[in-house]
Structure formats: structure tokens, C-alpha cells
N, C-alpha and C. Protein backbone atom coordinates (compact mmCIF):
# COMPACT_ATOMS: atom_id res chain seq x y z
N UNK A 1 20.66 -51.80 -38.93
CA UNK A 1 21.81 -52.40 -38.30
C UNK A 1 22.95 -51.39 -38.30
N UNK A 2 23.94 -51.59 -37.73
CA UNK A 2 24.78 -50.66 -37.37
C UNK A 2 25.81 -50.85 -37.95
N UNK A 3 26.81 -49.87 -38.86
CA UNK A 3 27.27 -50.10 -40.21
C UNK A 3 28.46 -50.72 -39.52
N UNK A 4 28.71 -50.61 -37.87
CA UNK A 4 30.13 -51.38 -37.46
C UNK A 4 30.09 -52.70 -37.92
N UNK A 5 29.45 -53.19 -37.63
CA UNK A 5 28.82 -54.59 -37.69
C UNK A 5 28.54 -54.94 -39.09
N UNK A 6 28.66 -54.50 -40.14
CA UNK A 6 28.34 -54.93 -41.89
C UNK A 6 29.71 -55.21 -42.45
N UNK A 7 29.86 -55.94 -43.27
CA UNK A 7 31.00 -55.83 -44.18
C UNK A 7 31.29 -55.02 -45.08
N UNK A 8 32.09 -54.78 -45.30
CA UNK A 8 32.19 -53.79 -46.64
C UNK A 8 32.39 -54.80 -48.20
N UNK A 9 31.80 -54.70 -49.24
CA UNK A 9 32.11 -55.38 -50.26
C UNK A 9 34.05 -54.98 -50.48
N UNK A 10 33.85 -56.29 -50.86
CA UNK A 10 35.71 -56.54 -51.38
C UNK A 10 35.88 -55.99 -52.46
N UNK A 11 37.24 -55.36 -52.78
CA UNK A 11 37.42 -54.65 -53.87
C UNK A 11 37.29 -55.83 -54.95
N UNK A 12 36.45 -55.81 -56.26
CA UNK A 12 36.91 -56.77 -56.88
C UNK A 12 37.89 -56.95 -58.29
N UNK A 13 38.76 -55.54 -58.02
CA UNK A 13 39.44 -55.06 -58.86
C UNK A 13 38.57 -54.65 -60.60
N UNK A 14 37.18 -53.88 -60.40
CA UNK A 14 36.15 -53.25 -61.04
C UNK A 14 36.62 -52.17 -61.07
N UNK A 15 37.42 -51.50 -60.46
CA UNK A 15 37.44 -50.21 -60.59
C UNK A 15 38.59 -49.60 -61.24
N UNK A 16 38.37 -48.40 -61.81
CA UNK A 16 39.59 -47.62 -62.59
C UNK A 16 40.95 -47.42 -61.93
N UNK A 17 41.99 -47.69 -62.74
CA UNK A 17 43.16 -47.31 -61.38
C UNK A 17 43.14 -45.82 -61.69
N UNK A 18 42.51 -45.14 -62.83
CA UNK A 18 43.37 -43.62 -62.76
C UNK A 18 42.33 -42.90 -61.93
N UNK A 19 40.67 -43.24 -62.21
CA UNK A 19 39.88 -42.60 -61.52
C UNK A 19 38.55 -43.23 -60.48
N UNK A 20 38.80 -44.00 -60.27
CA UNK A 20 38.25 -44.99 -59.85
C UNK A 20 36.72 -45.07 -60.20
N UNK A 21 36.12 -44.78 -61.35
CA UNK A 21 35.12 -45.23 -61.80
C UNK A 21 34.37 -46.67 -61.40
N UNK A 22 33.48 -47.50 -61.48
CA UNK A 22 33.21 -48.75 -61.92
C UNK A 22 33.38 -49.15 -63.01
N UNK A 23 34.19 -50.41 -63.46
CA UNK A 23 34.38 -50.58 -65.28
C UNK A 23 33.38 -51.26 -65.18
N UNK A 24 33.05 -51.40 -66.70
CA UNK A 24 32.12 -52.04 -67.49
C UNK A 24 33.00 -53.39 -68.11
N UNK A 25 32.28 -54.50 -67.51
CA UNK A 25 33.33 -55.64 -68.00
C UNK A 25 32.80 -56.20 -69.36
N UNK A 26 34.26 -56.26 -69.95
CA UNK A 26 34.24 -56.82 -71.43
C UNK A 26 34.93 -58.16 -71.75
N UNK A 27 34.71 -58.61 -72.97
CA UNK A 27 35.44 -60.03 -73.20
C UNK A 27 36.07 -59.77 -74.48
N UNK A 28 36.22 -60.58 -74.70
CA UNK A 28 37.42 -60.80 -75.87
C UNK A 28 37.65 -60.43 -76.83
N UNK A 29 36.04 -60.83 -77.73
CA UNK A 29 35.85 -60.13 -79.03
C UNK A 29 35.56 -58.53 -78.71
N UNK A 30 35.35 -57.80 -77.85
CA UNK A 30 35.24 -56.68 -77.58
C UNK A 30 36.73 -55.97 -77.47
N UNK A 31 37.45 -56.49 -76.85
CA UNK A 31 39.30 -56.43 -76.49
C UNK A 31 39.55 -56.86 -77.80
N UNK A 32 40.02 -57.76 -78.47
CA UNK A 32 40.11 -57.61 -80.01
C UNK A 32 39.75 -56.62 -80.80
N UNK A 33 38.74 -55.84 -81.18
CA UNK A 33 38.33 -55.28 -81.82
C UNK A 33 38.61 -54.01 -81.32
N UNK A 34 39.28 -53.44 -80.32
CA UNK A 34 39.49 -52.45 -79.87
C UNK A 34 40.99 -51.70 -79.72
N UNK A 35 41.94 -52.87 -79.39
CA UNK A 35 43.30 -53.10 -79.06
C UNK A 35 44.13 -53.55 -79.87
N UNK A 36 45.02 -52.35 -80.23
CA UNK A 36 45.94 -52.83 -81.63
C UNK A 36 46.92 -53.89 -80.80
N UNK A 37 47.34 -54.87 -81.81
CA UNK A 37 47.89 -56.33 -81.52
C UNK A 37 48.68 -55.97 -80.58
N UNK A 38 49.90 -55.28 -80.90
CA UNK A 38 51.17 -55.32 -79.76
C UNK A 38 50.47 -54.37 -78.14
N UNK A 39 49.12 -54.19 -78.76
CA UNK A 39 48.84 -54.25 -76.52
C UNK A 39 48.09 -55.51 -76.20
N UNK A 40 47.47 -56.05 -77.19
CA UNK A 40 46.26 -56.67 -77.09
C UNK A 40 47.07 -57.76 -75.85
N UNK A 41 48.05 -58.50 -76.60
CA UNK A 41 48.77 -59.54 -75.56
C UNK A 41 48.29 -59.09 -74.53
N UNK A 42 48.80 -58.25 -74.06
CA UNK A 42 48.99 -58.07 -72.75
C UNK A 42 47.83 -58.06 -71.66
N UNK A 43 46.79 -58.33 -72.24
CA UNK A 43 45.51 -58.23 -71.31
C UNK A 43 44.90 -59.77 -71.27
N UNK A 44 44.68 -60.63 -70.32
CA UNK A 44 43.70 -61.33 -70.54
C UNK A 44 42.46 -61.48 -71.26
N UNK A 45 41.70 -62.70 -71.26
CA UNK A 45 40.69 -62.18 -71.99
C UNK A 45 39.47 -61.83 -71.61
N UNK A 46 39.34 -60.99 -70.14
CA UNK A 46 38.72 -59.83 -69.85
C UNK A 46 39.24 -59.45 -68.97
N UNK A 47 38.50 -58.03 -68.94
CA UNK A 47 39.15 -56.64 -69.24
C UNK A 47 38.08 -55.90 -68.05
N UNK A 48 37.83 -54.82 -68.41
CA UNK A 48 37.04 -53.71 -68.11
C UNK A 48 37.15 -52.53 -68.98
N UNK A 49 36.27 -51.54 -69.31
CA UNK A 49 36.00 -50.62 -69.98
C UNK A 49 35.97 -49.22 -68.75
N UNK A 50 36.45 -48.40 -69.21
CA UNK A 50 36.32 -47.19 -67.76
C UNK A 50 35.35 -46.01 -68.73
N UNK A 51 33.85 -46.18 -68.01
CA UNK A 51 33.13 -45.26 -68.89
C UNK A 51 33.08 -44.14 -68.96
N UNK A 52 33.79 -43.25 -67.89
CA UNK A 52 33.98 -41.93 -67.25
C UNK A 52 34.80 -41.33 -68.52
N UNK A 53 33.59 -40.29 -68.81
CA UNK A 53 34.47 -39.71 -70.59
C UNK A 53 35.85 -39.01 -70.13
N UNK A 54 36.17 -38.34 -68.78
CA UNK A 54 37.24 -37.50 -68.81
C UNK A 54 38.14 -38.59 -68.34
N UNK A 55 38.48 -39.50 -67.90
CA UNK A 55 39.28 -40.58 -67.55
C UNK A 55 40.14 -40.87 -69.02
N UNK A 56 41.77 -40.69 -68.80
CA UNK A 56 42.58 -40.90 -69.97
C UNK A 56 42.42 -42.47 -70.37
N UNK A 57 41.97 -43.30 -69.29
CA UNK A 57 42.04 -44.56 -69.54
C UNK A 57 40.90 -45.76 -70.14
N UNK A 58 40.87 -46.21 -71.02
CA UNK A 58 39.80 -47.26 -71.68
C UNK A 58 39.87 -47.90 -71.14
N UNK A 59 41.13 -49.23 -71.08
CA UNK A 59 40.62 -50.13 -70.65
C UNK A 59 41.24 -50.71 -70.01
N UNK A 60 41.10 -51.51 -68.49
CA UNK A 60 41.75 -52.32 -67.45
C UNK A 60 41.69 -53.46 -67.22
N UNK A 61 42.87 -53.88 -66.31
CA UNK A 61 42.61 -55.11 -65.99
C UNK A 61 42.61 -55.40 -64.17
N UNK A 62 42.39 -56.71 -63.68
CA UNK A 62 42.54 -56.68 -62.60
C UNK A 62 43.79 -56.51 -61.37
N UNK A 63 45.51 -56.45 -62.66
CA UNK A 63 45.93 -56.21 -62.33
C UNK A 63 46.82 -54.73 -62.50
N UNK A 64 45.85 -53.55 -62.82
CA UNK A 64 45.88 -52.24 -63.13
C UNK A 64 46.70 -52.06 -63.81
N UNK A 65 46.69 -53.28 -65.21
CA UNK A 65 47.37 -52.98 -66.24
C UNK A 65 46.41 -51.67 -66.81
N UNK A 66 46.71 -50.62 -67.89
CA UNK A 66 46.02 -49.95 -68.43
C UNK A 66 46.24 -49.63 -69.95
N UNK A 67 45.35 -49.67 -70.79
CA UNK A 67 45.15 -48.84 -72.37
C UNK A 67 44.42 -47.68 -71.94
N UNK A 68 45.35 -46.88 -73.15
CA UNK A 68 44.72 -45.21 -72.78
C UNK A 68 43.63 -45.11 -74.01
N UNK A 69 42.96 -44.41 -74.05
CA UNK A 69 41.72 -44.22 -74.79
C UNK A 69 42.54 -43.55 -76.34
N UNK A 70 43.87 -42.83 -76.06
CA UNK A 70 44.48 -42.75 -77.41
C UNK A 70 45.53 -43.74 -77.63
N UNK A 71 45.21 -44.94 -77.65
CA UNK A 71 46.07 -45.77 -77.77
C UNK A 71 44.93 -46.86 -78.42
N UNK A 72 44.07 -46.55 -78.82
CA UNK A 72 42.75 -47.48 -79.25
C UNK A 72 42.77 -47.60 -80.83
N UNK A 73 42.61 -48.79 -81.62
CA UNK A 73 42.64 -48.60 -82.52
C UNK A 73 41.67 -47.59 -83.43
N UNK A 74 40.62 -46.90 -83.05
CA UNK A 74 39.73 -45.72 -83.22
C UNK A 74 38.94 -44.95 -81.98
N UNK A 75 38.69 -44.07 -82.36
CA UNK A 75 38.09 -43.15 -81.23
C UNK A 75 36.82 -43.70 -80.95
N UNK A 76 36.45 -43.59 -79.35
CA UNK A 76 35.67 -43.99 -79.16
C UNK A 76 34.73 -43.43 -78.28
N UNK A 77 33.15 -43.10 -78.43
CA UNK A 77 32.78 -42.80 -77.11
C UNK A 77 32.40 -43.12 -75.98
N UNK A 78 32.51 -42.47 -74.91
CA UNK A 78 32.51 -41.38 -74.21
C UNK A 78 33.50 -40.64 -74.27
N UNK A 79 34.70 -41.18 -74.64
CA UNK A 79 36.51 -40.68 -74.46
C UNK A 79 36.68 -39.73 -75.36
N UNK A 80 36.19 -39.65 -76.99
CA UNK A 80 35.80 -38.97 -77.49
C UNK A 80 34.52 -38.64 -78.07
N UNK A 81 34.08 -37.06 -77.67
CA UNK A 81 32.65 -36.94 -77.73
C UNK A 81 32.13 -36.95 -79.31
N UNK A 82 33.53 -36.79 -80.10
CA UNK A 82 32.93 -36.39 -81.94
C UNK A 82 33.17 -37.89 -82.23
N UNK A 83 33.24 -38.71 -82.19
CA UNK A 83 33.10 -40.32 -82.00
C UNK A 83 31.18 -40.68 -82.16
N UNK A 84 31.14 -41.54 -83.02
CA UNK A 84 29.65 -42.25 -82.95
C UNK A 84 29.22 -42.80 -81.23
N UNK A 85 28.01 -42.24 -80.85
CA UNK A 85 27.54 -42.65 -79.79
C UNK A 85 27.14 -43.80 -80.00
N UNK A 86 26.88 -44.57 -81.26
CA UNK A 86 26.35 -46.12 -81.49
C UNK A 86 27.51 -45.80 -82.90
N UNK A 87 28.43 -46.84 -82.13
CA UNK A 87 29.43 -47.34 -83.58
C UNK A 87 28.73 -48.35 -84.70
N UNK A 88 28.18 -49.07 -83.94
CA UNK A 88 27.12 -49.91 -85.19
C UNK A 88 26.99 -48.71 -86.42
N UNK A 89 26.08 -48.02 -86.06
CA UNK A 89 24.87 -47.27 -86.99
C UNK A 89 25.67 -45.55 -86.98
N UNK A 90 26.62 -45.55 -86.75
CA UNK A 90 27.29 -44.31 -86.73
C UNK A 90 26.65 -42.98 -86.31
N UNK A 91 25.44 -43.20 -85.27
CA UNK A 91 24.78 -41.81 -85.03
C UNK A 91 25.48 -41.47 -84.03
N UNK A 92 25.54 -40.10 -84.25
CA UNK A 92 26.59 -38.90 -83.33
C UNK A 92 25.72 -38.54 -82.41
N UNK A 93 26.53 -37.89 -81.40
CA UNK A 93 25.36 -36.90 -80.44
C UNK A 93 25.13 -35.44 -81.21
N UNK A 94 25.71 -35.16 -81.57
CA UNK A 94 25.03 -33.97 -82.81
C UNK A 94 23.92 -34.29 -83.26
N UNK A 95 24.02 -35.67 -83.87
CA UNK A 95 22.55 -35.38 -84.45
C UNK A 95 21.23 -36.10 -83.65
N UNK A 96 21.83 -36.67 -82.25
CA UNK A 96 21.08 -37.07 -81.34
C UNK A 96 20.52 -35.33 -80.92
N UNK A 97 21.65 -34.71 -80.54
CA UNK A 97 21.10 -32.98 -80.13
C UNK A 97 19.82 -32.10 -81.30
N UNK A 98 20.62 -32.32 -82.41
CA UNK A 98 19.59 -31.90 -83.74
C UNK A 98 18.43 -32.47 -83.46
N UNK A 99 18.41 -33.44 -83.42
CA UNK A 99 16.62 -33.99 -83.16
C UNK A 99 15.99 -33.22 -81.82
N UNK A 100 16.47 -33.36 -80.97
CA UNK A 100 16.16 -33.04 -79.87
C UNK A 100 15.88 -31.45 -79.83
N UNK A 101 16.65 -30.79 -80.29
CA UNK A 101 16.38 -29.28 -80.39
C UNK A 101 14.79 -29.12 -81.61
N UNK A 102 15.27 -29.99 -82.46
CA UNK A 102 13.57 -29.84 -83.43
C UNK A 102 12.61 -30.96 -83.28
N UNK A 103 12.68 -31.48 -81.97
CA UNK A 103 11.77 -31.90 -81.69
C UNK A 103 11.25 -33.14 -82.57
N UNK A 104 11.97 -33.56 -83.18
CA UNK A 104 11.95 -34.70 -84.18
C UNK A 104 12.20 -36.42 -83.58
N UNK A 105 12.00 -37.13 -83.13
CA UNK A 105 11.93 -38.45 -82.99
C UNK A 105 11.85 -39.49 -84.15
N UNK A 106 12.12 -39.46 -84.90
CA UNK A 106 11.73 -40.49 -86.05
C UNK A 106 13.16 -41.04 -86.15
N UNK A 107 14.20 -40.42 -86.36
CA UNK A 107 15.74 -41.13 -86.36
C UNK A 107 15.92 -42.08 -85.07
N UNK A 108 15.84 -41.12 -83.98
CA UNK A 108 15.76 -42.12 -82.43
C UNK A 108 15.24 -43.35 -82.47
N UNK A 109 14.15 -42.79 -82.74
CA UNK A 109 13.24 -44.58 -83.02
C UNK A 109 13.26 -45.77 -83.82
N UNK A 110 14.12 -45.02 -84.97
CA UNK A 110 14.39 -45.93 -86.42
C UNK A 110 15.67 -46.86 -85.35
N UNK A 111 16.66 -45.85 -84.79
CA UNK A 111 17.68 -46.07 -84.17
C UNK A 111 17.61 -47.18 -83.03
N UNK A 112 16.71 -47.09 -82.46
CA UNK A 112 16.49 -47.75 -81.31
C UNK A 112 16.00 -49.68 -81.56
N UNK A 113 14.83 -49.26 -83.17
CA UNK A 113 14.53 -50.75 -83.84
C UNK A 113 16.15 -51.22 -83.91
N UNK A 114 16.66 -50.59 -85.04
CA UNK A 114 18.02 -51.22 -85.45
C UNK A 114 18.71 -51.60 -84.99
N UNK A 115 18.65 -50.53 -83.50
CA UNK A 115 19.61 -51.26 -82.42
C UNK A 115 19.15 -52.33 -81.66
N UNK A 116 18.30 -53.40 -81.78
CA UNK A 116 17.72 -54.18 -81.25
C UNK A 116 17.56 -55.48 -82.09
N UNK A 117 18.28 -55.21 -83.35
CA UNK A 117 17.94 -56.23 -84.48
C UNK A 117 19.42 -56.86 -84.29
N UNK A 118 19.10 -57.72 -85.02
CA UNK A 118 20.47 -58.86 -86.20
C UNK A 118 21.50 -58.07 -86.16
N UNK A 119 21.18 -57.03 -87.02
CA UNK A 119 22.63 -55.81 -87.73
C UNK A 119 23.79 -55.59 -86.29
N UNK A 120 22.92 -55.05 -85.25
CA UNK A 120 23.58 -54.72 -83.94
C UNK A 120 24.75 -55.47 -84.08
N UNK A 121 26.37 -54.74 -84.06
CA UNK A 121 27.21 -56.05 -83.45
C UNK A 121 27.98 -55.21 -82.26
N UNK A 122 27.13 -55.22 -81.26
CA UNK A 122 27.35 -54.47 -80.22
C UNK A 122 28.42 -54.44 -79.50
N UNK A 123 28.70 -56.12 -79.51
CA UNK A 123 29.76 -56.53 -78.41
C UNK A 123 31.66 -56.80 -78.90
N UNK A 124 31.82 -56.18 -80.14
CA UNK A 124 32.59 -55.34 -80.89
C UNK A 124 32.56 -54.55 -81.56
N UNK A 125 31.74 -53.60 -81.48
CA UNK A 125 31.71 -52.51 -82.21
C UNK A 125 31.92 -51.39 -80.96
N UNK A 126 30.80 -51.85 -79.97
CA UNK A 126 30.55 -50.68 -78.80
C UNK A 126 32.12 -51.11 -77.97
N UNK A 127 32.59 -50.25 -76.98
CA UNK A 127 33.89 -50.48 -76.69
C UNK A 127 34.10 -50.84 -75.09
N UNK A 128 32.20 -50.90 -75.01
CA UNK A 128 31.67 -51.60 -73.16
C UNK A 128 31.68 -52.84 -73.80
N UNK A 129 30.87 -53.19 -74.92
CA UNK A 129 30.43 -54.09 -75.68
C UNK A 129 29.05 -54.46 -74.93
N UNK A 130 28.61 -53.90 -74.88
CA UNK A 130 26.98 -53.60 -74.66
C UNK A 130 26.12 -52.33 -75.47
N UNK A 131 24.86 -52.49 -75.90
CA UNK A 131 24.51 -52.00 -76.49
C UNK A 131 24.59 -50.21 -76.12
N UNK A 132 24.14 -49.27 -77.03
CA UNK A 132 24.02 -48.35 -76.38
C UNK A 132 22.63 -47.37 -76.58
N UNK A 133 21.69 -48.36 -76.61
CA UNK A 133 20.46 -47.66 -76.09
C UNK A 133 19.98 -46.51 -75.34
N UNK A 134 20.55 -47.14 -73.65
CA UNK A 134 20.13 -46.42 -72.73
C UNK A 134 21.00 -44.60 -72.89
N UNK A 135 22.50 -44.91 -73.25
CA UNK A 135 22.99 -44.03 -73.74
C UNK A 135 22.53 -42.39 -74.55
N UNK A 136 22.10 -43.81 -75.67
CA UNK A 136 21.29 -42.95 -76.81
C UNK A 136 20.19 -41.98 -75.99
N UNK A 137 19.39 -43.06 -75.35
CA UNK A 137 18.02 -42.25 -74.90
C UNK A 137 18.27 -41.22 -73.83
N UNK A 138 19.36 -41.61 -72.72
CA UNK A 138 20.07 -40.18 -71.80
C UNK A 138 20.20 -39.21 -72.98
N UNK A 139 21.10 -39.57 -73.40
CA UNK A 139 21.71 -38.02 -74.36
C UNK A 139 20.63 -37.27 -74.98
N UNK A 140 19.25 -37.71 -75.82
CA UNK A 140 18.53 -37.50 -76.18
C UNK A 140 17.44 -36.44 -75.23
N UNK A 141 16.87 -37.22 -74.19
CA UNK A 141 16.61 -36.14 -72.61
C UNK A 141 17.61 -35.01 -72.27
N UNK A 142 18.47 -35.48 -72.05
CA UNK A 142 19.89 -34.66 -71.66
C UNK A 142 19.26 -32.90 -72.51
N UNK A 143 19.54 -33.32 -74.27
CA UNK A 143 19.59 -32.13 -75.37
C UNK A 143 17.93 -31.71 -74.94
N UNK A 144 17.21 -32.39 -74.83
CA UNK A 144 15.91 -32.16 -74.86
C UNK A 144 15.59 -30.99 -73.74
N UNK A 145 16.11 -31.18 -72.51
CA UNK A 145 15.84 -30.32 -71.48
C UNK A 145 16.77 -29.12 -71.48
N UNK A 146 17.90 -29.57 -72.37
CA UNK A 146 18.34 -28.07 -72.29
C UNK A 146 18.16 -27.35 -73.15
């Protein structure tokens, strides 16, 4: 069909105002656990997460209110890379890279059970508030091939 003739999806205010990423939408206990009190007000109780690590901005709203990623009550990744790639279980990409350079899998995998259990408290700890599996396992390929 002929793209004159299609609609374009409506903005649904998903996107970053500084870089226009897609956010990752979050709720409450995720915005709590992230947002020291005197910003927290200010956001409904959801948000969006801007996953784009060079983007100054964490987290939005639909009306391009913004928190900057140093304005968070701790560092977090992607925004900062020396930050736990799984805040749960505190594994770094260092030592996601360490494995990967020696060829070792046994942490990954321990990592991957754990992250799938009870313990997980993903949806305040992580700062999408979704797990970070798929994460883990990119970064892991990522070190692996280079």
C-alpha cells in the first residue's frame, strides 16, 4: 500500500524529550525507589525510563517533565557504565567481560537462575524495572566477540 494513504502512529508521549529514544515504561514502586522525595512529587505514578546510556536524562513523563540520571538516588545502569548491570545481584559488566574473555560461563548461568527466582526484585531495584537478563546476555556476546 502506498505510505500516502497509512497513518502514522500518534506520538504517545514514549519518547525522550532530550534524545528521543523510546522509554521504557515504569510504575511506582520503580519511581519510588529511584527518585529522591523532593522530585519524586513531581511525577505521576508512571513515568518512563530513557535507556540510551549517553542521554543525561533517566526519567520522563508525558508531560516532558525530566530527572537527570545524576539526580537519582544511586547510579544506575546504562547512565553509568561502573554501576551493577543487575542491581539485584550486583554483577558488573567487568565481570560480565572477565568471563567472557576466559571463556567461563558458570557465573552467567548461576546469574541468569537467580535472576529468574523469588530473590529478583527487579521492578525496584532495576531502574526500567524489568529484569535484566536480555541485557546481561547482549553484554556477554557483545565481550565475547570482541
Amino acid at each position: 500500500m502506498n505510505k500516502a494513504f497509512t497513518k502514522e502512529p500518534e506520538d504517545q508521549g514514549d519518547r525522550c524529550p532530550s534524545c528521543g529514544s523510546a522509554g521504557q515504561p515504569v510504575q511506582q514502586a520503580t519511581l519510588d525507589a529511584h527518585l529522591p522525595p523532593e522530585l519524586r512529587g513531581e511525577f505521576a505514578n508512571a513515568a518512563y525510563f530513557c535507556p540510551h546510556a549517553a542521554c543525561p536524562v533517566a526519567y520522563f513523563d508525558q508531560f516532558e517533565r525530566t530527572v537527570p540520571a545524576d539526580a537519582l538516588v544511586r547510579p544506575v545502569y546504562p547512565k553509568d557504565p561502573q554501576a551493577p548491570i543487575c542491581p539485584c545481584f550486583g554483577l558488573t559488566c567487568e565481570e560480565i567481560e572477565a568471563d567472557a574473555r576466559d571463556g567461563v560461563v558458570a557465573r552467567l548461568r548461576d546469574h541468569l537462575r537467580r535472576a529468574q527466582s523469588d530473590e529478583a526484585r527487579c521492578e525496584t531495584l532495576s531502574p526500567s524495572g524489568q529484569p535484566c537478563t536480555a541485557a546481561v546476555q547482549r553484554h556477554f556476546m557483545q565481550a565475547r566477540g570482541s
